[in-house]
N, C-alpha and C. Protein backbone atom coordinates (compact mmCIF):
# COMPACT_ATOMS: atom_id res chain seq x y z
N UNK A 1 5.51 -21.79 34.55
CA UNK A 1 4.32 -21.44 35.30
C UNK A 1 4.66 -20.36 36.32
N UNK A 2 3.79 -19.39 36.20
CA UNK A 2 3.95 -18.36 37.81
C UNK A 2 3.54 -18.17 38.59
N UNK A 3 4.64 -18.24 39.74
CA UNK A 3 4.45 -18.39 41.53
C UNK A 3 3.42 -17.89 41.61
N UNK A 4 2.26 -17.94 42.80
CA UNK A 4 1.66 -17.41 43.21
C UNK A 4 1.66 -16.21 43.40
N UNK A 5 3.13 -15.55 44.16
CA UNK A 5 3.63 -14.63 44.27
C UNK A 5 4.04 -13.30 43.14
N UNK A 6 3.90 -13.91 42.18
CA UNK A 6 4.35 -12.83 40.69
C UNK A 6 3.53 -11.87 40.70
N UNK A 7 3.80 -10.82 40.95
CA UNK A 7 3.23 -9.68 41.00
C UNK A 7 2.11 -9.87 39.69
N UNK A 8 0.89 -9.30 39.58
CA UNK A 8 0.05 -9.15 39.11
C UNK A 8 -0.75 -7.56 39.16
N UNK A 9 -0.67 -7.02 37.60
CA UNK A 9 -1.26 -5.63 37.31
C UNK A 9 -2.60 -5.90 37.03
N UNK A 10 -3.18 -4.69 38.30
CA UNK A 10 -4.83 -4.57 38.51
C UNK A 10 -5.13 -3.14 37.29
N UNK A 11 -6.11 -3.05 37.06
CA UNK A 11 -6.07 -2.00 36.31
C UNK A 11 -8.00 -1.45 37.02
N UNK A 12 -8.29 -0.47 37.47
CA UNK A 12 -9.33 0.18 37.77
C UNK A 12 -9.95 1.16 36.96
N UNK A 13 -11.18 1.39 36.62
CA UNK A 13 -12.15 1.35 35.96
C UNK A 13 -13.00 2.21 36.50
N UNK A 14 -12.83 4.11 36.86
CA UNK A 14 -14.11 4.72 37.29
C UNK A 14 -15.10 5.25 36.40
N UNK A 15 -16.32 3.94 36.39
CA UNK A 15 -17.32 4.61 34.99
C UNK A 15 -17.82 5.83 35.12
N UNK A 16 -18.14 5.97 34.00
CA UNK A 16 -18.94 7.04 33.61
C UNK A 16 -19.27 7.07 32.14
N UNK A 17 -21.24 7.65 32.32
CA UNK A 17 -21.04 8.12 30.89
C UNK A 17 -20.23 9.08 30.14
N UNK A 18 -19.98 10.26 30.23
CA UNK A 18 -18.61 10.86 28.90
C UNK A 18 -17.64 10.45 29.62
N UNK A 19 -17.01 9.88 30.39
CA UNK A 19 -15.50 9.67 30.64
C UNK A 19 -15.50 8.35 31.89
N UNK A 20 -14.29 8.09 31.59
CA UNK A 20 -13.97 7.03 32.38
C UNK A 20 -12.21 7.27 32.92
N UNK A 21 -12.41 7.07 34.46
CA UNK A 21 -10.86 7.72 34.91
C UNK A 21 -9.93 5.83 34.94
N UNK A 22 -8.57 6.13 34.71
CA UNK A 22 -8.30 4.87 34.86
C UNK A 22 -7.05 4.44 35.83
N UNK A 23 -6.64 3.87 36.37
CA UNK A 23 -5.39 3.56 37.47
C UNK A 23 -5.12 2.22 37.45
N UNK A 24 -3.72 2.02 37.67
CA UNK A 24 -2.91 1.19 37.45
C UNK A 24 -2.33 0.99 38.72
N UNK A 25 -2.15 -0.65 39.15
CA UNK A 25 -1.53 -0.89 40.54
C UNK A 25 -0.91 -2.44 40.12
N UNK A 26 -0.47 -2.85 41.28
CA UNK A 26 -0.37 -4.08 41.23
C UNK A 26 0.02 -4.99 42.63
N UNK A 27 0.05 -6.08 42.43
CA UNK A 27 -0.57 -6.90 43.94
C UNK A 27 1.12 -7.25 44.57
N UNK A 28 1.75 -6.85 44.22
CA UNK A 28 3.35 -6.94 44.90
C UNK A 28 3.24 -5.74 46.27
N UNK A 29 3.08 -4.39 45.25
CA UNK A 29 3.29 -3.04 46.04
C UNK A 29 2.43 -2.87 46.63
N UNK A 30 1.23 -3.22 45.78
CA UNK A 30 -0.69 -2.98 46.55
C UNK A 30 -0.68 -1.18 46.23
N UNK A 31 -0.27 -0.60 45.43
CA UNK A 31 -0.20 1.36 45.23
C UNK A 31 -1.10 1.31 43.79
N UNK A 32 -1.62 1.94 44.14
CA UNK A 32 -2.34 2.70 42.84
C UNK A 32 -2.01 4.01 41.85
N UNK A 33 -1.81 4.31 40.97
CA UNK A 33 -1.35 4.75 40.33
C UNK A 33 -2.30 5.72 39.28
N UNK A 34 -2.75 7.16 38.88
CA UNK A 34 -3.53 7.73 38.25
C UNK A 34 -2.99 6.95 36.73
N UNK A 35 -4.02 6.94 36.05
CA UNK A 35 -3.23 6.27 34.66
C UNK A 35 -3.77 7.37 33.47
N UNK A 36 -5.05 7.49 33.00
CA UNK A 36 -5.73 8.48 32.16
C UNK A 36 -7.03 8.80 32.22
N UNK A 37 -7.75 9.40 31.39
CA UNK A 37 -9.08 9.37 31.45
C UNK A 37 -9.59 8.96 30.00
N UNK A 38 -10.34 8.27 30.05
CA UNK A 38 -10.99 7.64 28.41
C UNK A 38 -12.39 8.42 28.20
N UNK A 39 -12.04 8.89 27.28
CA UNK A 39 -13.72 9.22 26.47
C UNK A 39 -14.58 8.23 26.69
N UNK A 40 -15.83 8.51 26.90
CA UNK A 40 -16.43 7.71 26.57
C UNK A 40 -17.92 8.29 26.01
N UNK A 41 -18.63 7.26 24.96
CA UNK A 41 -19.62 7.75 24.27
C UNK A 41 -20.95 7.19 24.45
N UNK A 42 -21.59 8.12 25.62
CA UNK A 42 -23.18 7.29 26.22
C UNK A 42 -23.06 5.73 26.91
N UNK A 43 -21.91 6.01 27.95
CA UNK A 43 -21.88 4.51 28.97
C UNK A 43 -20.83 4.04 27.90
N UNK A 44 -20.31 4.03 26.95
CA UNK A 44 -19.03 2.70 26.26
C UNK A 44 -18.09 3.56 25.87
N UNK A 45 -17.01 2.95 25.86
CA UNK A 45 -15.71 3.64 25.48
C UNK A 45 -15.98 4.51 23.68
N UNK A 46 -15.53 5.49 23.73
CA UNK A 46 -15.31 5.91 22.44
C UNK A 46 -14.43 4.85 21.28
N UNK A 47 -13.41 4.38 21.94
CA UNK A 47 -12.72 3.73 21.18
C UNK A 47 -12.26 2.39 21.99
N UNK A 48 -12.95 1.53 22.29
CA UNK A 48 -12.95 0.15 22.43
C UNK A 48 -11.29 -0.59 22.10
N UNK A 49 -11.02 -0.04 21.15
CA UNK A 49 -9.68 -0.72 20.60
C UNK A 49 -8.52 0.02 21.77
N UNK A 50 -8.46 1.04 22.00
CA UNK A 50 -7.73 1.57 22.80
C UNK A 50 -7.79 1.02 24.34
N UNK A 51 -9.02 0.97 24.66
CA UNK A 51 -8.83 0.35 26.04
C UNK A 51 -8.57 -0.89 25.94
N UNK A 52 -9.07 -1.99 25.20
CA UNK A 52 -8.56 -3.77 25.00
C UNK A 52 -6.85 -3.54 24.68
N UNK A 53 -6.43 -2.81 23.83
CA UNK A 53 -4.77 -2.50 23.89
C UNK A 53 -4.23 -2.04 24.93
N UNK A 54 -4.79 -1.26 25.72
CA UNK A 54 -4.37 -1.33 27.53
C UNK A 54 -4.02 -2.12 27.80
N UNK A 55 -5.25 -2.60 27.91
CA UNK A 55 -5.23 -4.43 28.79
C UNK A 55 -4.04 -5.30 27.87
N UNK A 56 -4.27 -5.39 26.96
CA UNK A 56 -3.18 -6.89 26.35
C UNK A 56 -1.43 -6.15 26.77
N UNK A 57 -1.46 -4.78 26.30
CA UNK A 57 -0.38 -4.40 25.98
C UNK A 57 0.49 -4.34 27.49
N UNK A 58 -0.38 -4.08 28.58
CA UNK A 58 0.25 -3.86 29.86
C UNK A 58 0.11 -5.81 30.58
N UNK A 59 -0.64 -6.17 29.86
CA UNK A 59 -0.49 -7.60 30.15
C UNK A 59 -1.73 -7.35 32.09
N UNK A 60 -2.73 -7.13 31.89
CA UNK A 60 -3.65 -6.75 32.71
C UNK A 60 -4.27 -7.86 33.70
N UNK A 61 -4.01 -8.54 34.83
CA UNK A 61 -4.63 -9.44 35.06
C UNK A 61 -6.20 -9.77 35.91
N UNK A 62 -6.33 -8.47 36.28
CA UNK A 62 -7.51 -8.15 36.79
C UNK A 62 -8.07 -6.37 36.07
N UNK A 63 -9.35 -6.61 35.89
CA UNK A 63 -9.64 -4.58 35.82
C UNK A 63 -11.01 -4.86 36.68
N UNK A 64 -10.86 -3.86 37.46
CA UNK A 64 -12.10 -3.58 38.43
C UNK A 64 -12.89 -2.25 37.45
N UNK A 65 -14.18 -2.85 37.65
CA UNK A 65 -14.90 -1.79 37.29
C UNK A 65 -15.81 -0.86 38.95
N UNK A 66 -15.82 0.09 38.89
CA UNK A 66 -16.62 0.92 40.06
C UNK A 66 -17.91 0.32 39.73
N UNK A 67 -18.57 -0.13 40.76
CA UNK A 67 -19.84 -0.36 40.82
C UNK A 67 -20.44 0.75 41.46
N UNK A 68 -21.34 2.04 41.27
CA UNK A 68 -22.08 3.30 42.42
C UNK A 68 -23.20 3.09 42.51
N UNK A 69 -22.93 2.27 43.27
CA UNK A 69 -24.58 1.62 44.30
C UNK A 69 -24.85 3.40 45.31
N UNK A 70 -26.21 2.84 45.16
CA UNK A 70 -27.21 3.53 46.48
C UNK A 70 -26.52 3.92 47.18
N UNK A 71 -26.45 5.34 48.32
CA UNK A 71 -25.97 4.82 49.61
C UNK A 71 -26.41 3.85 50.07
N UNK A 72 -27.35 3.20 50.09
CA UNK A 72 -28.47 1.58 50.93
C UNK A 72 -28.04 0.79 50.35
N UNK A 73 -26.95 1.01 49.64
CA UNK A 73 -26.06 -0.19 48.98
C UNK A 73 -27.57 -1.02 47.26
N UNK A 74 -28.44 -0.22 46.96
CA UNK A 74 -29.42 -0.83 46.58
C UNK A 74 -28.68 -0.04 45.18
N UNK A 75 -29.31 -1.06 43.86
CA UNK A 75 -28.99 -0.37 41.91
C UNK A 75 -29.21 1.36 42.14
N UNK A 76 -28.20 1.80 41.27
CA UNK A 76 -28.76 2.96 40.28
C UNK A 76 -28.70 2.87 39.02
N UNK A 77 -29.64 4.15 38.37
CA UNK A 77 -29.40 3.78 36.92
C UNK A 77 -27.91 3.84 36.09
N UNK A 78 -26.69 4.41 37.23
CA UNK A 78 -25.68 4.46 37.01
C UNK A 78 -24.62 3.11 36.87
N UNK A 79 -25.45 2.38 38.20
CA UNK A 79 -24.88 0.84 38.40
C UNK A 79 -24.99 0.34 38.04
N UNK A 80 -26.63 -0.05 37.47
CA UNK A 80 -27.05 -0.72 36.23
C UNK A 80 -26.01 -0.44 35.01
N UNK A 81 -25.84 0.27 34.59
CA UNK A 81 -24.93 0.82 33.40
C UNK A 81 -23.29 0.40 33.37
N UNK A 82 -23.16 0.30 34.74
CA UNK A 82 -22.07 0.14 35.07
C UNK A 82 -21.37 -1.60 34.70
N UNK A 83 -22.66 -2.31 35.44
CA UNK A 83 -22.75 -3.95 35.30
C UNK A 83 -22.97 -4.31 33.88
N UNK A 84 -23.61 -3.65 32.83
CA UNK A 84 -23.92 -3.65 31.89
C UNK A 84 -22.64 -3.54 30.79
N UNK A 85 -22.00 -2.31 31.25
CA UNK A 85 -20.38 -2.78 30.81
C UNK A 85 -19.58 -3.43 31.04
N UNK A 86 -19.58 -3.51 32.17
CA UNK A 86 -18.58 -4.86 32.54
C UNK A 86 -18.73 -5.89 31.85
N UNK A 87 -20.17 -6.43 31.70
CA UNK A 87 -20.32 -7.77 30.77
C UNK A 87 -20.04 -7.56 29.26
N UNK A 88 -19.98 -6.32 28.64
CA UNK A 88 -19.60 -5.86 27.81
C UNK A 88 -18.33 -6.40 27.62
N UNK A 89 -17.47 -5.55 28.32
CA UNK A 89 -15.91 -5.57 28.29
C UNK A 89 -15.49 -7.18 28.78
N UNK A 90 -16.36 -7.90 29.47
CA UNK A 90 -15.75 -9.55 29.83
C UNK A 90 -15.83 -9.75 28.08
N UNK A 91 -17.07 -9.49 27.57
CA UNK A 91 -17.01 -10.45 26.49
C UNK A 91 -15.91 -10.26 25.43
N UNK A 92 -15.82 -8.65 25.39
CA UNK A 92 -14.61 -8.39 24.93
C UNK A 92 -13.27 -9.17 24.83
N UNK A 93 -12.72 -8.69 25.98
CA UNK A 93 -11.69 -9.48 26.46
C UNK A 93 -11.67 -10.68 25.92
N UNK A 94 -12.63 -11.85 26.16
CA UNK A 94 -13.12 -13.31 26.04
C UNK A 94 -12.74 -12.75 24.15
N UNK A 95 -13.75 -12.47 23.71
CA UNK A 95 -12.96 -12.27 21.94
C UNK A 95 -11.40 -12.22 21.83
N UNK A 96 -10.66 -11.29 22.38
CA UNK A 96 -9.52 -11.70 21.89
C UNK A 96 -8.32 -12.85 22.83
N UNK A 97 -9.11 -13.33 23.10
CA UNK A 97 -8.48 -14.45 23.91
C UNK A 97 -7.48 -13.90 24.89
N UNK A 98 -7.93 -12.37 25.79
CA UNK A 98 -6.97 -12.38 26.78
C UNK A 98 -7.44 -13.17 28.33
N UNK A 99 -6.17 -13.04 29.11
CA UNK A 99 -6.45 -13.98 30.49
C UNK A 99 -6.99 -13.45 31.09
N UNK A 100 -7.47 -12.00 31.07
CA UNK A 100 -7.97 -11.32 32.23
C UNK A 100 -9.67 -11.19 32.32
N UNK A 101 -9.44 -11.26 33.71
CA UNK A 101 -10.85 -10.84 35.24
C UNK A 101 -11.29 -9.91 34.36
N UNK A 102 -12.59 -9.62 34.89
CA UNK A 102 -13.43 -8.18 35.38
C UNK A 102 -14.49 -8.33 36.73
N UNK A 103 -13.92 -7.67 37.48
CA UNK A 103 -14.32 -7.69 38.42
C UNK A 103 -15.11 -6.29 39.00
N UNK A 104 -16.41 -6.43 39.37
CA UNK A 104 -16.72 -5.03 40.38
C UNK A 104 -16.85 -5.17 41.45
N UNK A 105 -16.78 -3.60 42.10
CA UNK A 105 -16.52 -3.20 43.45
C UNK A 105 -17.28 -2.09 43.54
N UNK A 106 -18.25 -1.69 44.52
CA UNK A 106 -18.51 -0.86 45.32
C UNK A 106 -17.67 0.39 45.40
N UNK A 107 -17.97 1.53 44.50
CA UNK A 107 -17.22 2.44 44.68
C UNK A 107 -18.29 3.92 44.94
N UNK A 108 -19.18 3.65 46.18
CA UNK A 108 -20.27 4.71 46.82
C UNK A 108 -18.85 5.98 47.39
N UNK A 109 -19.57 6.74 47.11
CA UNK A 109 -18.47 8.22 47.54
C UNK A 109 -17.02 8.16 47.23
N UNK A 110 -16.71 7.63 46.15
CA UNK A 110 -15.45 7.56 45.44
C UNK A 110 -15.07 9.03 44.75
N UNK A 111 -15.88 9.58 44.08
CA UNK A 111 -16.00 10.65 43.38
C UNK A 111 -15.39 11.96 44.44
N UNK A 112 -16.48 11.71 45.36
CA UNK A 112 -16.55 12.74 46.82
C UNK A 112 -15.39 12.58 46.97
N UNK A 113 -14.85 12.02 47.58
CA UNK A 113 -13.48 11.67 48.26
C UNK A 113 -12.70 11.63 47.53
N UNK A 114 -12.16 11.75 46.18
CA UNK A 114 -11.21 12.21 45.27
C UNK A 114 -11.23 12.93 44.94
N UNK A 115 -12.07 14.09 44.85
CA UNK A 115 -12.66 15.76 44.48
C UNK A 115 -11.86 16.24 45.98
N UNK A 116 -12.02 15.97 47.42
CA UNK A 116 -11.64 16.23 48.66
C UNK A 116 -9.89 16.07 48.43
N UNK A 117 -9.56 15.03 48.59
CA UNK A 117 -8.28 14.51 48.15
C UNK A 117 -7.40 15.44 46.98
N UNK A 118 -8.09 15.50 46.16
CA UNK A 118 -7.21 16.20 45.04
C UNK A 118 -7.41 17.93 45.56
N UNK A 119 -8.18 18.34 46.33
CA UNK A 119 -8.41 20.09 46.56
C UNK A 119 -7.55 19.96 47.60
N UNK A 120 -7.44 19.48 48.28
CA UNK A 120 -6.33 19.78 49.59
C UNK A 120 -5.00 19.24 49.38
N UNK A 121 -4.32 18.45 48.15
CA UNK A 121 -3.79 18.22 47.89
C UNK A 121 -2.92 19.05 46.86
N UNK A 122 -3.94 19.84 46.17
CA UNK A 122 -3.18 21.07 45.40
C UNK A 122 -3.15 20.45 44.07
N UNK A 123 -3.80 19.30 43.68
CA UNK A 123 -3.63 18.63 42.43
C UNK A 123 -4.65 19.35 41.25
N UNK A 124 -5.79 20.11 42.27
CA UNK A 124 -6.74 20.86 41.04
C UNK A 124 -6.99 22.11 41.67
N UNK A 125 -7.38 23.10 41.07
CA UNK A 125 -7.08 24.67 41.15
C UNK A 125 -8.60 24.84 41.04
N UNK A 126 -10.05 24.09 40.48
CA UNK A 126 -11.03 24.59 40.55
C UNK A 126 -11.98 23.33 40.46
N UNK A 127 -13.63 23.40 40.99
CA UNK A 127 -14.07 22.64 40.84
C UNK A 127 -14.66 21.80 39.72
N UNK A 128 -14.19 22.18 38.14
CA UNK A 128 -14.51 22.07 37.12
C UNK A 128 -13.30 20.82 36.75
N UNK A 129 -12.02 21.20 37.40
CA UNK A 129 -10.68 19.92 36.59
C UNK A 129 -11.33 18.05 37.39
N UNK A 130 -10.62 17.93 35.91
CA UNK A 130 -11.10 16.13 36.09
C UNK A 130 -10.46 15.07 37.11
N UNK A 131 -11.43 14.31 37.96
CA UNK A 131 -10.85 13.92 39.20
C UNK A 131 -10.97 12.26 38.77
N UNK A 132 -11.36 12.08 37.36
CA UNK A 132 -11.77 10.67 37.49
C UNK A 132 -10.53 9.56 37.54
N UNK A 133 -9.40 9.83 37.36
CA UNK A 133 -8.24 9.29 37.24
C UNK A 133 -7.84 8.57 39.04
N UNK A 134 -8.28 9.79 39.85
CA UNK A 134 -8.16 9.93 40.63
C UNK A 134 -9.09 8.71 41.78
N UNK A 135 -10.44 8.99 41.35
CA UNK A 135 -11.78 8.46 41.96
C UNK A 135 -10.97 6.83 41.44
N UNK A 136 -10.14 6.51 40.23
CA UNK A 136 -10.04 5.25 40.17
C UNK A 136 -9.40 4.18 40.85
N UNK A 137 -8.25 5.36 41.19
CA UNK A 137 -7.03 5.33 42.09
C UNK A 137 -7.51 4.66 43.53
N UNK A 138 -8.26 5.94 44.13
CA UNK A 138 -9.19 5.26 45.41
C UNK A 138 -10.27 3.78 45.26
N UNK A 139 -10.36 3.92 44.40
CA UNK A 139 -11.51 2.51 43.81
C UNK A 139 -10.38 1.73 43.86
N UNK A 140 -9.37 1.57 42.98
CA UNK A 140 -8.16 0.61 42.95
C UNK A 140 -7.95 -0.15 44.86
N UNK A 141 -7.06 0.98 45.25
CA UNK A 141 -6.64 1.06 46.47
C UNK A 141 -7.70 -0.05 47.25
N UNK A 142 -9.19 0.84 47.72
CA UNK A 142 -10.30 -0.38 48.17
C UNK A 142 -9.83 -1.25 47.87
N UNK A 143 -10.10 -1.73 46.50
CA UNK A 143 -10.05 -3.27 46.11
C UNK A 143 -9.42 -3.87 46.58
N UNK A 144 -7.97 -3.54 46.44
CA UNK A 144 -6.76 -4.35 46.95
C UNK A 144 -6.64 -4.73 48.43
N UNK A 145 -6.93 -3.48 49.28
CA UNK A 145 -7.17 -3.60 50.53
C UNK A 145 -7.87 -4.63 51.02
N UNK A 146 -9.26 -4.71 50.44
CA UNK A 146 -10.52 -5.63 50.00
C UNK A 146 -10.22 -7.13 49.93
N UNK A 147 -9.25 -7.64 48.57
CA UNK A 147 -9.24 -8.76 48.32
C UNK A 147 -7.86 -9.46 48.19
N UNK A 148 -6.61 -8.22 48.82
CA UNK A 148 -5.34 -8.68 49.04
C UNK A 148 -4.88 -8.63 50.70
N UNK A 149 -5.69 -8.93 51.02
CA UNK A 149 -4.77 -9.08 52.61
C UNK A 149 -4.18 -10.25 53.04
């Protein structure tokens, strides 16, 4: 059985319809980590099999999905979409009998603030390169902050 203490890999989740950015952390270090960006086709992964092989293969014990509420904290049609996968991907998961969460989080001006982050950082050269890896990273980070203290 494992300690309480056994480090545990979070894996974060910034939706989107064509793409989804993804980051990797875990609850020892509490650091987030850019991981990739996934296709995705109208709100769902292009390839479903690829992201559930994430999860089993890295042995995943939580994945946060970005929830982008309102600023008034109230649905968008984005959030809606967002919750809508998540229950997606629980049931998923639940099919192949892995152990892992899905959990969402509040990720209002995630985007903003990783577009900021990555330009002053020197990580992107124009406003067109992809920050979603990034936006997940900061979504990650929250969380942990959030529900590991």
């Amino acid at each position: 059985m494992a300690s309480p203490h056994t480090p545990k890999l979070i894996l974060a989740l910034d939706y989107g319809v064509k793409k989804m950015g993804m980051a990797l952390g875990n609850t020892l270090t509490k650091d987030a980590r850019a991981f990739d960006i996934l296709p995705m086709d109208n709100g769902q992964p292009a390839d479903w099999d690829n992201l559930l092989g994430i999860i089993s293969t890295w042995k995943i014990h939580t994945v946060v999905v970005g929830l982008p509420l309102n600023m008034d904290g109230t649905d968008s049609i984005l959030s809606k979409r967002a919750a809508k996968f998540a229950r997606r991907l629980t049931h998923r998961i639940h099919e192949q009998r892995l152990a892992t969460v899905v959990r969402l989080c509040d990720e209002r001006l995630s985007s903003k603030e990783a577009r900021q982050l990555a330009w002053q950082s020197g990580w992107i050269k124009n406003e067109q390169d992809p920050i979603d890896d990034i936006s997940a990273c900061l979504l990650l980070t929250s969380y942990m902050n959030e529900q590991l203290i």
